[in-house]
Protein backbone atom coordinates (compact mmCIF):
# COMPACT_ATOMS: atom_id res chain seq x y z
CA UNK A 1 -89.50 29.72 143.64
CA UNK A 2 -86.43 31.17 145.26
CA UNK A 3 -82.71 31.84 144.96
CA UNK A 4 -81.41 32.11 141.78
CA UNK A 5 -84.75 30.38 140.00
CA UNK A 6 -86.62 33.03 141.33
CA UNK A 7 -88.45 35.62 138.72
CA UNK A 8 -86.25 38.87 138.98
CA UNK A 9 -89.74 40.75 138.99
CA UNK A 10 -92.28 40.59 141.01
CA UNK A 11 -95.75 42.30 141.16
CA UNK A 12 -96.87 43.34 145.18
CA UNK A 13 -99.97 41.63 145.70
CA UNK A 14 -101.51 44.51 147.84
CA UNK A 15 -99.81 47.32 145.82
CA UNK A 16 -99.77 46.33 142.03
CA UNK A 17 -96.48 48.05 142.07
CA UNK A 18 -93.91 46.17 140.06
CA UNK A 19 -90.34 45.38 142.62
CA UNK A 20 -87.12 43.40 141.93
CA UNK A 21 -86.87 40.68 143.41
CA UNK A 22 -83.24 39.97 144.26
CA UNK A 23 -82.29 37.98 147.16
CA UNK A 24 -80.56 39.64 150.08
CA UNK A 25 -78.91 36.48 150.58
CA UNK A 26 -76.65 36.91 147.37
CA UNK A 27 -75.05 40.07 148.92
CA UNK A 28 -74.63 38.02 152.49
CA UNK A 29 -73.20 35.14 150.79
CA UNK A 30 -70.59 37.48 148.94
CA UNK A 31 -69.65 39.10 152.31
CA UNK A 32 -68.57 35.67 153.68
CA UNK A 33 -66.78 34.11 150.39
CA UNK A 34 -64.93 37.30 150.37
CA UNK A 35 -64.21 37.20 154.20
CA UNK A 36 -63.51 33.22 153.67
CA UNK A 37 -61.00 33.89 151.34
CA UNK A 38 -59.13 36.69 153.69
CA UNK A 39 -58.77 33.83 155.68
CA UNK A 40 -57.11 31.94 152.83
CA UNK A 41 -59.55 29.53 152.86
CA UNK A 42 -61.37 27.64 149.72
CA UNK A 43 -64.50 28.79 148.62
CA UNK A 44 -66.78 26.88 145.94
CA UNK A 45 -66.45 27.20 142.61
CA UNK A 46 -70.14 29.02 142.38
CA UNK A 47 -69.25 31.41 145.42
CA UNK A 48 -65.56 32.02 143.61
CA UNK A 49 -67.60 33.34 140.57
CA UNK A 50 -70.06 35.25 142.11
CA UNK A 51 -67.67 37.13 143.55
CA UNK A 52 -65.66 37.72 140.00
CA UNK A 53 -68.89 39.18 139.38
CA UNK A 54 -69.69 41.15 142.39
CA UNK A 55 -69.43 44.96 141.19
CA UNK A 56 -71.78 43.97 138.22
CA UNK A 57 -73.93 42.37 140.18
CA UNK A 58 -74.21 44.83 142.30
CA UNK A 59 -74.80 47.83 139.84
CA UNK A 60 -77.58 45.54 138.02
CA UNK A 61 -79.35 45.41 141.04
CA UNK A 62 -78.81 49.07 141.83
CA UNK A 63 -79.93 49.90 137.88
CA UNK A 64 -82.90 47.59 138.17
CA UNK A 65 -84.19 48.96 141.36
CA UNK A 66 -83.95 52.91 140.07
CA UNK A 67 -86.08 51.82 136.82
CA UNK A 68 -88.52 50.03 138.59
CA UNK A 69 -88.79 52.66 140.87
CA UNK A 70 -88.94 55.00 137.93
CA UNK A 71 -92.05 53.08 135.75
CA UNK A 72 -93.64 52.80 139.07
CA UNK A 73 -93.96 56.46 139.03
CA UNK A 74 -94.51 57.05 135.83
CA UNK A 75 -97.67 54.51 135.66
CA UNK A 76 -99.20 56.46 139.04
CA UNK A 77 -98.89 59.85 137.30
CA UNK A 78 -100.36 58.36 134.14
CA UNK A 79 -103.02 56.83 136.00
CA UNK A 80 -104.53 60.10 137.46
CA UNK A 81 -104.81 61.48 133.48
């Protein structure tokens, strides 16, 4: 699966460790709607809303990442009791 279908977390194969998943592509693809529309040119519909919803976007990635990080650590240190 990818894009947008894709599971928001994943599990590293090698690792265990649990990781978001969000594609790098969504933050590339909001940097060029948002220098398309500097231009005054149309975007798409999908792109227009995505960046409506940039700033949440972009802290619910930021958010996800920290607590993943954060359980990560927490099931290491609980796995050496």
């Amino acid at each position: 699966m990818s894009g947008l279908n894709a599971s928001l977390l994943v599990r590293d194969p090698k690792s265990k460790r649990l990781r978001v998943n969000y594609d790098p592509r969504i933050r590339e693809m909001l940097h060029e709607a948002e220098q398309l529309m500097k231009l005054n040119l149309q975007i798409g519909s999908l792109a227009l809303n995505l960046c409506m919803d940039e700033d949440r976007l972009k802290t619910t990635n930021d958010k996800s990442v920290y607590h993943v990080h954060a359980f990560n650590n927490v099931k290491h240190r609980i796995s050496f009791l």
